[in-house]
PDB file of N, CA and C in Angstrom:
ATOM      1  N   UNK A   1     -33.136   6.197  29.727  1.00  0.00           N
ATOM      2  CA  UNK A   1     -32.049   5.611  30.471  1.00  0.00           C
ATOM      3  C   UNK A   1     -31.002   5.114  29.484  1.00  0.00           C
ATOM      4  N   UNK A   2     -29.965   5.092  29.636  1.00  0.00           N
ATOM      5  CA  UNK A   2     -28.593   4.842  28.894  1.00  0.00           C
ATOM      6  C   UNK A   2     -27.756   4.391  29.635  1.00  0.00           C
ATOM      7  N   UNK A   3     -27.847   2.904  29.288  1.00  0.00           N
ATOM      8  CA  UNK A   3     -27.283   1.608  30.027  1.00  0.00           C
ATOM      9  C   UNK A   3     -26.256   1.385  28.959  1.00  0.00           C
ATOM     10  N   UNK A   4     -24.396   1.537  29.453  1.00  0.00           N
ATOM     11  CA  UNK A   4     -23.467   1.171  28.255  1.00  0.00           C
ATOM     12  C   UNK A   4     -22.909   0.075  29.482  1.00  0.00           C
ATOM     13  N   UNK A   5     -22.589  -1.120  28.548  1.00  0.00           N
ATOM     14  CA  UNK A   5     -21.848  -2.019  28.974  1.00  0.00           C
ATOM     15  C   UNK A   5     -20.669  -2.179  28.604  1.00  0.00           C
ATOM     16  N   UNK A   6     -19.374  -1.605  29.193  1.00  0.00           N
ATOM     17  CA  UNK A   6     -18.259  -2.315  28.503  1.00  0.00           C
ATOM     18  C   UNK A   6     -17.630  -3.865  28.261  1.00  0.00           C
ATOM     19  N   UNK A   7     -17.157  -3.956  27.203  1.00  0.00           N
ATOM     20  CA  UNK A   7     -17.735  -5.739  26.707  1.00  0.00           C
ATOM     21  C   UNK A   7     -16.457  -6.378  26.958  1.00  0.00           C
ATOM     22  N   UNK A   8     -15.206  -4.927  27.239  1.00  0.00           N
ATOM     23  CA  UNK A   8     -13.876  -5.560  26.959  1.00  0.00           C
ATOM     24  C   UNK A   8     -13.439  -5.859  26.033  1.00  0.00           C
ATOM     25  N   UNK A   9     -13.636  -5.060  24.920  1.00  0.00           N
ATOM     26  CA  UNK A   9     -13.115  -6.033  23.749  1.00  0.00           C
ATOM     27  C   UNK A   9     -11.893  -4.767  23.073  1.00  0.00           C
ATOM     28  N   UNK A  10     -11.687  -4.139  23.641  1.00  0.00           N
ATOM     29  CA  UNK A  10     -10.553  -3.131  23.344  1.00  0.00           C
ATOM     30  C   UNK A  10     -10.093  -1.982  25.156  1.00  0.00           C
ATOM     31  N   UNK A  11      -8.810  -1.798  24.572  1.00  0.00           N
ATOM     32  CA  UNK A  11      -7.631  -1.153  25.561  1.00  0.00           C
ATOM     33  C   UNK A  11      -7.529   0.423  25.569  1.00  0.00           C
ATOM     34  N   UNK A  12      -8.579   0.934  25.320  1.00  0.00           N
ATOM     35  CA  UNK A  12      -8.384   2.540  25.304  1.00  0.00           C
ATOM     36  C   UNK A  12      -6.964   2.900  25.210  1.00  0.00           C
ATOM     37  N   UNK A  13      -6.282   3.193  26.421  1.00  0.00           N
ATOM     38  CA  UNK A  13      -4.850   3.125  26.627  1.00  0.00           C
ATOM     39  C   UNK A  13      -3.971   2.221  26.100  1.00  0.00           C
ATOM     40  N   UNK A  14      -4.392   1.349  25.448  1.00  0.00           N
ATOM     41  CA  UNK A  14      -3.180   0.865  24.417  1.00  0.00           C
ATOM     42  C   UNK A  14      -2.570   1.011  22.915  1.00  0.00           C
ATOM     43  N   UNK A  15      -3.646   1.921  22.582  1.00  0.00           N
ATOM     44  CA  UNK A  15      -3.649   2.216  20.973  1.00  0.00           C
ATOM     45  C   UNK A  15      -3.624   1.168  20.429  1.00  0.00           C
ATOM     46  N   UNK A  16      -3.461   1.304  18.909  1.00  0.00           N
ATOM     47  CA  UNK A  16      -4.209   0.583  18.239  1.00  0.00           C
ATOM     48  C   UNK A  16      -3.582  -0.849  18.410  1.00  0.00           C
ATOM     49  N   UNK A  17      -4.150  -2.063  18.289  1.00  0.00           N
ATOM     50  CA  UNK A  17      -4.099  -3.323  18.146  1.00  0.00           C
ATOM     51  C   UNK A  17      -4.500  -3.984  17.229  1.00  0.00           C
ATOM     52  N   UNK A  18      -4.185  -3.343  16.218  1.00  0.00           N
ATOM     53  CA  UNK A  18      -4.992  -4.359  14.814  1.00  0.00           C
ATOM     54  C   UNK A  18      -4.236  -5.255  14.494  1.00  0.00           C
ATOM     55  N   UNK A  19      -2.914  -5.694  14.684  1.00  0.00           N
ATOM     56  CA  UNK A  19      -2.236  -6.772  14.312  1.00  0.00           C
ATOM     57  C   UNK A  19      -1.677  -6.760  12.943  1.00  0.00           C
ATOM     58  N   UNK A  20      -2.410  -5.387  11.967  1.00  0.00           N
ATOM     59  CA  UNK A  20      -2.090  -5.462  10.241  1.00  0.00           C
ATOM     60  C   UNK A  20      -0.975  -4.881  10.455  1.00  0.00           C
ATOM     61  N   UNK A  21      -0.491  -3.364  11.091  1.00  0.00           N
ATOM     62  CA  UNK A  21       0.629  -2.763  10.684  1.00  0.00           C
ATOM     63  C   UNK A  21       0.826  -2.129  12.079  1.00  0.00           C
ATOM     64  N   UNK A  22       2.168  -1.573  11.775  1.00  0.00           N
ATOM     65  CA  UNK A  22       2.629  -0.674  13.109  1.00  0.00           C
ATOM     66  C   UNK A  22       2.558   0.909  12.449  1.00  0.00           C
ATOM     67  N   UNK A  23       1.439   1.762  13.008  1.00  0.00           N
ATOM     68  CA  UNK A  23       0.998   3.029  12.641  1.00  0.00           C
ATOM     69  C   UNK A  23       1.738   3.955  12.740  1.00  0.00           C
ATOM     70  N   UNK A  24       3.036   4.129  14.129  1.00  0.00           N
ATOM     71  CA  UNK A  24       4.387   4.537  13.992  1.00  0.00           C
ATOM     72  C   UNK A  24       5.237   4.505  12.824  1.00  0.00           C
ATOM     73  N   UNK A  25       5.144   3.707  12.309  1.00  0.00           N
ATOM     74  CA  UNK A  25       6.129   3.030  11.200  1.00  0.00           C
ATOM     75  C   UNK A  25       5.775   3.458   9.933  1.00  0.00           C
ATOM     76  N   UNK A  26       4.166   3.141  10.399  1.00  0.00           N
ATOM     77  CA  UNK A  26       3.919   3.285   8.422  1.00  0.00           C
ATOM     78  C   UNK A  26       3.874   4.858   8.020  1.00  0.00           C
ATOM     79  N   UNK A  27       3.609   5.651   9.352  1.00  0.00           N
ATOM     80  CA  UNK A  27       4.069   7.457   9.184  1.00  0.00           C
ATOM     81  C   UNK A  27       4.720   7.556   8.669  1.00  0.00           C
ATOM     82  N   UNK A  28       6.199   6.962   8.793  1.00  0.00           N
ATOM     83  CA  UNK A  28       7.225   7.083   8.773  1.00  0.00           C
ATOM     84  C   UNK A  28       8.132   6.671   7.691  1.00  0.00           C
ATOM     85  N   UNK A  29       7.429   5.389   6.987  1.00  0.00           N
ATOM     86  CA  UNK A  29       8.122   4.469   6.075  1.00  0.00           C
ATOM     87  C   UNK A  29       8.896   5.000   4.851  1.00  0.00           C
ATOM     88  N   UNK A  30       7.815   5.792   4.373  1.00  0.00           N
ATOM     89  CA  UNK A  30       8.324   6.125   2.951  1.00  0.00           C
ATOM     90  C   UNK A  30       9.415   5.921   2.563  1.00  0.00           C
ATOM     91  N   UNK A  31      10.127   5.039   1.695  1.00  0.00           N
ATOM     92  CA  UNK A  31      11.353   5.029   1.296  1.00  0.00           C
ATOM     93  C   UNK A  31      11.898   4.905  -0.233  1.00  0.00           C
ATOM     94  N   UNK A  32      13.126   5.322  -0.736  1.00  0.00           N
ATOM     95  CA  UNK A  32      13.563   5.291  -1.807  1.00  0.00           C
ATOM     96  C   UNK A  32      13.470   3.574  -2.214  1.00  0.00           C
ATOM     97  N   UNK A  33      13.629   3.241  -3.598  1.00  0.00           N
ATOM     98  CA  UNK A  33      13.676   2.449  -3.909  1.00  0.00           C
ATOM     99  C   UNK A  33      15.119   1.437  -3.680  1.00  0.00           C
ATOM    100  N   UNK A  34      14.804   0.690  -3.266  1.00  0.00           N
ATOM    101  CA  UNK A  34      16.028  -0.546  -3.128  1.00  0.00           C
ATOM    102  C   UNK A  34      16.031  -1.783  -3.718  1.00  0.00           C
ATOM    103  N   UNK A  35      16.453  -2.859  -3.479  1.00  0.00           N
ATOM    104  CA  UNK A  35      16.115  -4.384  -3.980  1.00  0.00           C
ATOM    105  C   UNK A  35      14.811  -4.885  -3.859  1.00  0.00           C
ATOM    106  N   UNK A  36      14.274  -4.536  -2.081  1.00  0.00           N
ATOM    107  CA  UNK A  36      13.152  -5.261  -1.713  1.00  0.00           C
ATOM    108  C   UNK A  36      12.464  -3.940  -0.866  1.00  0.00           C
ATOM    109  N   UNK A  37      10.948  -3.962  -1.022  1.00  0.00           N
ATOM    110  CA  UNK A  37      10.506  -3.184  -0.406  1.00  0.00           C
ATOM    111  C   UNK A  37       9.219  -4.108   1.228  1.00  0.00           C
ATOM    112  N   UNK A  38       9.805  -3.029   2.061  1.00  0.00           N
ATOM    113  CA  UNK A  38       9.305  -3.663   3.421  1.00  0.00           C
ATOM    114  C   UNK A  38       8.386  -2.209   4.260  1.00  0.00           C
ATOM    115  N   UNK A  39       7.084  -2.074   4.840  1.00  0.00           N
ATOM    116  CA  UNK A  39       6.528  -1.604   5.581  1.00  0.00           C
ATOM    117  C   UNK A  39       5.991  -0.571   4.475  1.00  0.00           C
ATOM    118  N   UNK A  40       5.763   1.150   4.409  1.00  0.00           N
ATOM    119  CA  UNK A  40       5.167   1.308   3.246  1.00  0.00           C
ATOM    120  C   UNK A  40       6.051   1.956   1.868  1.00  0.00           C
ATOM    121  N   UNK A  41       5.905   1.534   0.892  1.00  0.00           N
ATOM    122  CA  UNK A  41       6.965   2.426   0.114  1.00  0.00           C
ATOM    123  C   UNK A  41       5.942   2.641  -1.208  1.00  0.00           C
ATOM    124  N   UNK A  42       6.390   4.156  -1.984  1.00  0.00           N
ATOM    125  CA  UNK A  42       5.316   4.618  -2.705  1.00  0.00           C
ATOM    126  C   UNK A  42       6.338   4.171  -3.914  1.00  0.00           C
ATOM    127  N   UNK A  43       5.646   4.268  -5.144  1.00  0.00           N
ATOM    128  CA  UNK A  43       6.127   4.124  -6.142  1.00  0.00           C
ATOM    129  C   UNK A  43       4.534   4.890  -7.175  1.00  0.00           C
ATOM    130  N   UNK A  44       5.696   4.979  -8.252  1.00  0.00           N
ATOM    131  CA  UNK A  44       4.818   6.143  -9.517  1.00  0.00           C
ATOM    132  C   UNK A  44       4.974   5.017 -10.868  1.00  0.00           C
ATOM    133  N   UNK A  45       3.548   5.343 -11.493  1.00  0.00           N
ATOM    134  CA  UNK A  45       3.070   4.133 -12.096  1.00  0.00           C
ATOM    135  C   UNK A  45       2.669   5.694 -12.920  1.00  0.00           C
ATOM    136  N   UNK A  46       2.941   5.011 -14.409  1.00  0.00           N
ATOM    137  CA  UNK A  46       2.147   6.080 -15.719  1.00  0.00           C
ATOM    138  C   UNK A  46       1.452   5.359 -16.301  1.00  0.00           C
ATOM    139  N   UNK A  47       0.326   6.232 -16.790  1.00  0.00           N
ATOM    140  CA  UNK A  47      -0.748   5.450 -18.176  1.00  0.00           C
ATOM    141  C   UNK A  47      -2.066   5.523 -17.018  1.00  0.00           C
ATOM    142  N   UNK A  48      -2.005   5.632 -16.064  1.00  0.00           N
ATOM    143  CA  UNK A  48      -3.412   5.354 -15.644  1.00  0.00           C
ATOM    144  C   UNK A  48      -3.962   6.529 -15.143  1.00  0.00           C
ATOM    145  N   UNK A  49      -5.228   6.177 -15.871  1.00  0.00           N
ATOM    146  CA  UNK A  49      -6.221   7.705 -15.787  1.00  0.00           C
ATOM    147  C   UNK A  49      -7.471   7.448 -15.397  1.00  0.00           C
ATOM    148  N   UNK A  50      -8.150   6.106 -14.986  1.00  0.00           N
ATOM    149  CA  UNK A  50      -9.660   6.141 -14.404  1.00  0.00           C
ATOM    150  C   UNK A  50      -9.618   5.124 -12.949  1.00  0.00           C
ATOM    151  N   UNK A  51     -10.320   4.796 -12.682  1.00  0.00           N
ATOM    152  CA  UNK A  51     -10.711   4.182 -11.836  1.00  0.00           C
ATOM    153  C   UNK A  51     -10.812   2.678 -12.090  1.00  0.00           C
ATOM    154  N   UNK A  52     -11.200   2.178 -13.136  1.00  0.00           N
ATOM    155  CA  UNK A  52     -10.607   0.794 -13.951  1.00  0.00           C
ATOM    156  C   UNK A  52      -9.163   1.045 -13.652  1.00  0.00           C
ATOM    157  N   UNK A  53      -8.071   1.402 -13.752  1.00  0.00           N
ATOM    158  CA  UNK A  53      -6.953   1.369 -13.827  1.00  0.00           C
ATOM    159  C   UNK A  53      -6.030   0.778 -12.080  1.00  0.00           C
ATOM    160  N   UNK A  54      -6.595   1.753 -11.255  1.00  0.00           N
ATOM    161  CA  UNK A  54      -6.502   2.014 -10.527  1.00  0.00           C
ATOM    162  C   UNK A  54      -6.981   0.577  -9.904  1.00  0.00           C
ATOM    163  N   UNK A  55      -8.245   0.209 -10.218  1.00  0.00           N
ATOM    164  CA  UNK A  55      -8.469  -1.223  -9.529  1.00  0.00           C
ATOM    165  C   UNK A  55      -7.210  -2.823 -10.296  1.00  0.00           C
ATOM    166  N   UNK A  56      -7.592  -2.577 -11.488  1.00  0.00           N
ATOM    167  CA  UNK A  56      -6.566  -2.958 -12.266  1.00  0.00           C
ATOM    168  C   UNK A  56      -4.810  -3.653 -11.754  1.00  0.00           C
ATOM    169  N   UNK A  57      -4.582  -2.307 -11.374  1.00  0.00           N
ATOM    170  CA  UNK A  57      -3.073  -1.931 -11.107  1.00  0.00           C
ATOM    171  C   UNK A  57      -3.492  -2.495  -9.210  1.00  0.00           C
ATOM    172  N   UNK A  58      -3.960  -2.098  -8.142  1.00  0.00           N
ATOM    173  CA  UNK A  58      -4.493  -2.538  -7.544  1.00  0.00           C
ATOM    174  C   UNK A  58      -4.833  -4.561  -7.162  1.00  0.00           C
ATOM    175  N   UNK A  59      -5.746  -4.654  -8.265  1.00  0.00           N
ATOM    176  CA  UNK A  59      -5.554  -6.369  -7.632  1.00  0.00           C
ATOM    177  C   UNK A  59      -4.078  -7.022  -8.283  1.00  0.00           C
ATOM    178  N   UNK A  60      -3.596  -6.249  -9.096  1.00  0.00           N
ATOM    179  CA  UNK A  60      -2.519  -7.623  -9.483  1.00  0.00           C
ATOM    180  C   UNK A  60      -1.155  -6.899  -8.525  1.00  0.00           C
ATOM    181  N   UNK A  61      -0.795  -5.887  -8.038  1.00  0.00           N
ATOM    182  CA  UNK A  61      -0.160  -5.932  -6.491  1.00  0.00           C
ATOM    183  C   UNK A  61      -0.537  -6.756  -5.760  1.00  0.00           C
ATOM    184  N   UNK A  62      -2.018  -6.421  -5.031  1.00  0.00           N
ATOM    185  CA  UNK A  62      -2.341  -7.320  -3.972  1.00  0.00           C
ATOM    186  C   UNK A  62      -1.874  -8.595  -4.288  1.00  0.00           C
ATOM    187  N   UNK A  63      -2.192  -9.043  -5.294  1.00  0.00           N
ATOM    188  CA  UNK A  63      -2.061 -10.842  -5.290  1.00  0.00           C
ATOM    189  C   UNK A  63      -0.476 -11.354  -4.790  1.00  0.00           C
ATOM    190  N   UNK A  64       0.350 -10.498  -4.813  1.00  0.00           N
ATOM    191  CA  UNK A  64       1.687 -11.004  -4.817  1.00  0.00           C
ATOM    192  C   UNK A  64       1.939 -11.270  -3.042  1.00  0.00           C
ATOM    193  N   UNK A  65       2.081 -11.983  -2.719  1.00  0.00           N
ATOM    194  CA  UNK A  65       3.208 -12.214  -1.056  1.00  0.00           C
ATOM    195  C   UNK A  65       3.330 -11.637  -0.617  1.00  0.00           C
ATOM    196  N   UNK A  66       2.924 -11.092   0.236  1.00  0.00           N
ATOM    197  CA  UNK A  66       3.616 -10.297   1.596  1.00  0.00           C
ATOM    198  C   UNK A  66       2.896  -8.887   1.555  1.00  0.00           C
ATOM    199  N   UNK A  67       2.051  -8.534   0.386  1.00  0.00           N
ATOM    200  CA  UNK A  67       1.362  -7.161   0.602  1.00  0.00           C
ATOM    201  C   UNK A  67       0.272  -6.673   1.574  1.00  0.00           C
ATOM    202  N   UNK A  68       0.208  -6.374   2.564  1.00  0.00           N
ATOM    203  CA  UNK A  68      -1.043  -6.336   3.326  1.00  0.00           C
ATOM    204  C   UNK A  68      -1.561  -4.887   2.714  1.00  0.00           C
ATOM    205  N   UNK A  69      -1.670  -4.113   2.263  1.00  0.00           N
ATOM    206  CA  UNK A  69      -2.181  -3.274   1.688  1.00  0.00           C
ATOM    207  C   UNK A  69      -1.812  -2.211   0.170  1.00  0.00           C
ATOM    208  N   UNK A  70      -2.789  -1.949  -0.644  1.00  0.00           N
ATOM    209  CA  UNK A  70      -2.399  -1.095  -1.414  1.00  0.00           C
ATOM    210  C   UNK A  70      -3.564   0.116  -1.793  1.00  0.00           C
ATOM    211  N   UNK A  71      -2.664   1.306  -1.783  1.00  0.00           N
ATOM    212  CA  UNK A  71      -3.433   2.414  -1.861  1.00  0.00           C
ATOM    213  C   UNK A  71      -2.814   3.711  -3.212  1.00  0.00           C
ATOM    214  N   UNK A  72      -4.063   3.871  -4.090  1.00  0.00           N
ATOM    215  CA  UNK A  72      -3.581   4.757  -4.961  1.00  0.00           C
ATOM    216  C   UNK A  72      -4.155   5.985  -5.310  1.00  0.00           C
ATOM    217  N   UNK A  73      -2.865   7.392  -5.928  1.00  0.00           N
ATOM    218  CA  UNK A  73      -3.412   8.202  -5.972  1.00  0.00           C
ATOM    219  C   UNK A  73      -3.584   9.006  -7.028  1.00  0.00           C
ATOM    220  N   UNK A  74      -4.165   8.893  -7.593  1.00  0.00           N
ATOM    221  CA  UNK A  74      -4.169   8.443  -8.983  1.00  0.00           C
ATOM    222  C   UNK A  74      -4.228   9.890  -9.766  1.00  0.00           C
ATOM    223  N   UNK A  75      -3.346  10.316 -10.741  1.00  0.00           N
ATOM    224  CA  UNK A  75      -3.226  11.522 -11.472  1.00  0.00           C
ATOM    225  C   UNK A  75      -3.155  11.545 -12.823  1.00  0.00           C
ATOM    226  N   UNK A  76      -4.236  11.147 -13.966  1.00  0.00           N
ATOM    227  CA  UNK A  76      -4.315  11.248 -15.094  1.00  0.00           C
ATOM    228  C   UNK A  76      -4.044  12.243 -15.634  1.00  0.00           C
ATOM    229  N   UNK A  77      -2.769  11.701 -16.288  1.00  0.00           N
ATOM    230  CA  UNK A  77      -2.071  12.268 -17.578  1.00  0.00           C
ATOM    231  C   UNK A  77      -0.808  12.159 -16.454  1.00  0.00           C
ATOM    232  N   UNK A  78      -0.569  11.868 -15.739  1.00  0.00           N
ATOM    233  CA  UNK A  78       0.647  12.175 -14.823  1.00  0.00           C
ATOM    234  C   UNK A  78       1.101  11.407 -14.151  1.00  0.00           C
ATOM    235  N   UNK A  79       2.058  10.803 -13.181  1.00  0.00           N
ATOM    236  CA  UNK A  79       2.083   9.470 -13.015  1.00  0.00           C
ATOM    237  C   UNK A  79       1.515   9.641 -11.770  1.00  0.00           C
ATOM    238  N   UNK A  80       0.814   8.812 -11.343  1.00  0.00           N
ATOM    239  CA  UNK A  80      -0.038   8.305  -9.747  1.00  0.00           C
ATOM    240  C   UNK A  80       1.109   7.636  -8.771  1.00  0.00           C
ATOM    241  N   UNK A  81       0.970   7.863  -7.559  1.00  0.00           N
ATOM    242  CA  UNK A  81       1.526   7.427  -6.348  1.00  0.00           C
ATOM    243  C   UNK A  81       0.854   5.950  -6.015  1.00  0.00           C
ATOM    244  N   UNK A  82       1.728   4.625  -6.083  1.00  0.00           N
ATOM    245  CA  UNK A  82       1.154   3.874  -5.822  1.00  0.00           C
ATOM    246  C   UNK A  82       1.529   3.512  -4.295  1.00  0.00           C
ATOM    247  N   UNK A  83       1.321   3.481  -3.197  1.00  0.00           N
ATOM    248  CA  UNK A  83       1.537   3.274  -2.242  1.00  0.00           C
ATOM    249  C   UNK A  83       1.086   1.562  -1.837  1.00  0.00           C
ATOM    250  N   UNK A  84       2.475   0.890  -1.779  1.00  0.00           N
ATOM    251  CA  UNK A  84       2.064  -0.521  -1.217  1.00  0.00           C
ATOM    252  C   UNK A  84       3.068  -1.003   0.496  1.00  0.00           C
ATOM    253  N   UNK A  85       1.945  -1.404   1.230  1.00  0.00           N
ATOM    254  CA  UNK A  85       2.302  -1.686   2.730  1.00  0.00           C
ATOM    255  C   UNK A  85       2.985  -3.451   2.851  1.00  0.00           C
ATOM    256  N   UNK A  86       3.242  -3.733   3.425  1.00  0.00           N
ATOM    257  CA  UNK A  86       4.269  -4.947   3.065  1.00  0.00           C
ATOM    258  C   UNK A  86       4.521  -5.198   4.325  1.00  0.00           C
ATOM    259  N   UNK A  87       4.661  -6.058   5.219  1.00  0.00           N
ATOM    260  CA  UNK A  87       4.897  -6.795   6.723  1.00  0.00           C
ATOM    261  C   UNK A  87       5.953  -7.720   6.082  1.00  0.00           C
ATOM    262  N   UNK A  88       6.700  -8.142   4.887  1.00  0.00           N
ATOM    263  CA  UNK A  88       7.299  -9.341   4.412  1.00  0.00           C
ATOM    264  C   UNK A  88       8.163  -8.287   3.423  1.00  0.00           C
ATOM    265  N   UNK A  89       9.727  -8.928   2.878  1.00  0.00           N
ATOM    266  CA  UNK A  89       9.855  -8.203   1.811  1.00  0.00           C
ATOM    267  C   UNK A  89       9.437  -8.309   0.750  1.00  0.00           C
ATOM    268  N   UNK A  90       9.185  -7.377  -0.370  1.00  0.00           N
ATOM    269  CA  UNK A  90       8.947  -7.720  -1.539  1.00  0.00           C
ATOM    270  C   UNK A  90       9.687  -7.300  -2.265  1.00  0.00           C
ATOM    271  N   UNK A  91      10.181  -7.627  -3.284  1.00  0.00           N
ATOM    272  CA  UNK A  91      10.926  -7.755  -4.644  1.00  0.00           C
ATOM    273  C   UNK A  91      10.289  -6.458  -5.541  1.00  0.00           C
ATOM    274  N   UNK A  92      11.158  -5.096  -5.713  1.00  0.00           N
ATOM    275  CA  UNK A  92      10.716  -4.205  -6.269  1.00  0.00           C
ATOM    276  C   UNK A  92      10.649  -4.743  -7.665  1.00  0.00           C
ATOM    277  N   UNK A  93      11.169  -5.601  -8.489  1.00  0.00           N
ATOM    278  CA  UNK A  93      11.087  -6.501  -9.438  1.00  0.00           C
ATOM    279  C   UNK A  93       9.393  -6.902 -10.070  1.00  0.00           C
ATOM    280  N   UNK A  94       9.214  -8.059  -8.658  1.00  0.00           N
ATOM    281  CA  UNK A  94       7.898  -8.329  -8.640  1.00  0.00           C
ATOM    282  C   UNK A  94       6.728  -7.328  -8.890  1.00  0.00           C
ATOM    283  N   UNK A  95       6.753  -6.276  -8.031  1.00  0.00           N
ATOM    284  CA  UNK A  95       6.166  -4.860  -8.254  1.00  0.00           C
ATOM    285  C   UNK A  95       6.086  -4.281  -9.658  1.00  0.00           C
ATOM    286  N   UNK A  96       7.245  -4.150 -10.132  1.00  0.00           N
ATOM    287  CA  UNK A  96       7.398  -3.832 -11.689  1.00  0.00           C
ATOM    288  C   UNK A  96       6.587  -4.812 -12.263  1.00  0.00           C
ATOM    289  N   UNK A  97       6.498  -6.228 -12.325  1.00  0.00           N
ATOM    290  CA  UNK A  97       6.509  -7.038 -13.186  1.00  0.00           C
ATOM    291  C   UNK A  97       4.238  -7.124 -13.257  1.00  0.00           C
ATOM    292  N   UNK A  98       4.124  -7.159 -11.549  1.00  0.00           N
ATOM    293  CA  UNK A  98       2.345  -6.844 -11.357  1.00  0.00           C
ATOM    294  C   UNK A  98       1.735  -5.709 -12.088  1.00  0.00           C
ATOM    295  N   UNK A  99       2.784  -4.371 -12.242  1.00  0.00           N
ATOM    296  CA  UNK A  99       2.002  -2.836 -12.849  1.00  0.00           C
ATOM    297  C   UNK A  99       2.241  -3.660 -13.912  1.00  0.00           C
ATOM    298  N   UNK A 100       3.385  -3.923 -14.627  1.00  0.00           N
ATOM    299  CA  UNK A 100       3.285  -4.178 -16.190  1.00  0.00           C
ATOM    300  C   UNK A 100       2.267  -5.426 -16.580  1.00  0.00           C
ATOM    301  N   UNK A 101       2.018  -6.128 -15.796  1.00  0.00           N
ATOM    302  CA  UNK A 101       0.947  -7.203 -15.967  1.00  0.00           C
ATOM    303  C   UNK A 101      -0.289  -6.389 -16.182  1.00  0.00           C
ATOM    304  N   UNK A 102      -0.746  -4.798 -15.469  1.00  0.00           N
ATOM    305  CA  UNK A 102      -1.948  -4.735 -15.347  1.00  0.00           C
ATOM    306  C   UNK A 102      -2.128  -3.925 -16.747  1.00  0.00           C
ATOM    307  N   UNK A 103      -0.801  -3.532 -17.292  1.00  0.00           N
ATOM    308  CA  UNK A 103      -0.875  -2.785 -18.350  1.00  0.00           C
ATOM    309  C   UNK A 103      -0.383  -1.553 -18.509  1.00  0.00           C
ATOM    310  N   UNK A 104       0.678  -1.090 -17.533  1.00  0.00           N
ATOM    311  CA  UNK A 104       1.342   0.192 -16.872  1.00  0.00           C
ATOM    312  C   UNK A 104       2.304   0.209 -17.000  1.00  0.00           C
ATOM    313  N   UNK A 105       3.144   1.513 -16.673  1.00  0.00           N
ATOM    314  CA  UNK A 105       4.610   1.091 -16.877  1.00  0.00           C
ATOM    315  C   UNK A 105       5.062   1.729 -14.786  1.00  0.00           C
ATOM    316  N   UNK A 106       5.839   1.226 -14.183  1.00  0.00           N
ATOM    317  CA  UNK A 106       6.681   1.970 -13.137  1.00  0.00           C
ATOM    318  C   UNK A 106       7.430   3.132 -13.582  1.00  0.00           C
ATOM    319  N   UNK A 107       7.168   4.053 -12.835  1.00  0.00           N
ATOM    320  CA  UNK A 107       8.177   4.813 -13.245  1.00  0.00           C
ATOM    321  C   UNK A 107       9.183   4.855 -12.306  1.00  0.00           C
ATOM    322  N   UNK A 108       9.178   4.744 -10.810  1.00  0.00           N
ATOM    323  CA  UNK A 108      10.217   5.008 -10.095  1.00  0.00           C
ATOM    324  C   UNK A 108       9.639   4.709  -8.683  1.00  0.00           C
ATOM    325  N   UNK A 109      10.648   5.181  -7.658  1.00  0.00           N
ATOM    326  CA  UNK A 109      10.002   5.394  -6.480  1.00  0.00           C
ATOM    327  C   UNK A 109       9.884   7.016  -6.261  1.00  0.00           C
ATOM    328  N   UNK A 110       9.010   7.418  -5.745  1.00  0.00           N
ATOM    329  CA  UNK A 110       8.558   8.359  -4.427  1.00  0.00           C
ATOM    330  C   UNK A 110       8.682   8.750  -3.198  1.00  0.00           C
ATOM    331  N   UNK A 111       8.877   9.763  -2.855  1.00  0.00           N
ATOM    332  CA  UNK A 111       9.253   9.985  -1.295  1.00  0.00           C
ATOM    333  C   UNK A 111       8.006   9.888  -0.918  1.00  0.00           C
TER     334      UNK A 111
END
């Protein structure tokens, strides 16, 4: 016998509700570099080639204001796509200033 109880705790028909990001948006975000970066924007980071790096480059983004996520794709010997999600603006500055903290250089933004 296969007794399911629905508990209510989600909207089938409403898509997602996570409250972190708008999934429309972040499809969509990618953007050139400007003053401040808001929702997701990629940027290319050189020097990093393992997985140390990658975490590295990784927590000292996160730590800064307003990042709700960061994701990397990492291409040794070549520069990696750093992809950071943002609900707040952030200071492409600041960004520069976290890779070079972790030991990296920015190279630019990414489409």
């Amino acid at each position: 016998m296969n007794d399911h109880h629905d508990l209510g705790l989600s909207d089938k028909d409403a898509g997602c509700n996570c409250g972190t990001h708008n999934h429309q948006e972040e499809a969509s975000s990618h953007q050139e570099a400007s003053d401040t970066a808001v929702g997701t924007t990629d940027f290319l980071v050189d020097g990093m080639t393992c997985s140390h790096c990658v975490a590295s480059v990784t927590k000292e983004i996160s730590a800064l204001s307003g990042v709700d996520s960061v994701s990397i794709d990492l291409k040794p010997g070549g520069s990696s796509t750093v992809s950071v999600a943002s609900s707040s603006p952030i200071d492409n500055d600041a960004i520069r200033a976290a890779v070079e903290e972790a030991g990296y250089s920015l190279a630019g933004a990414s489409r």
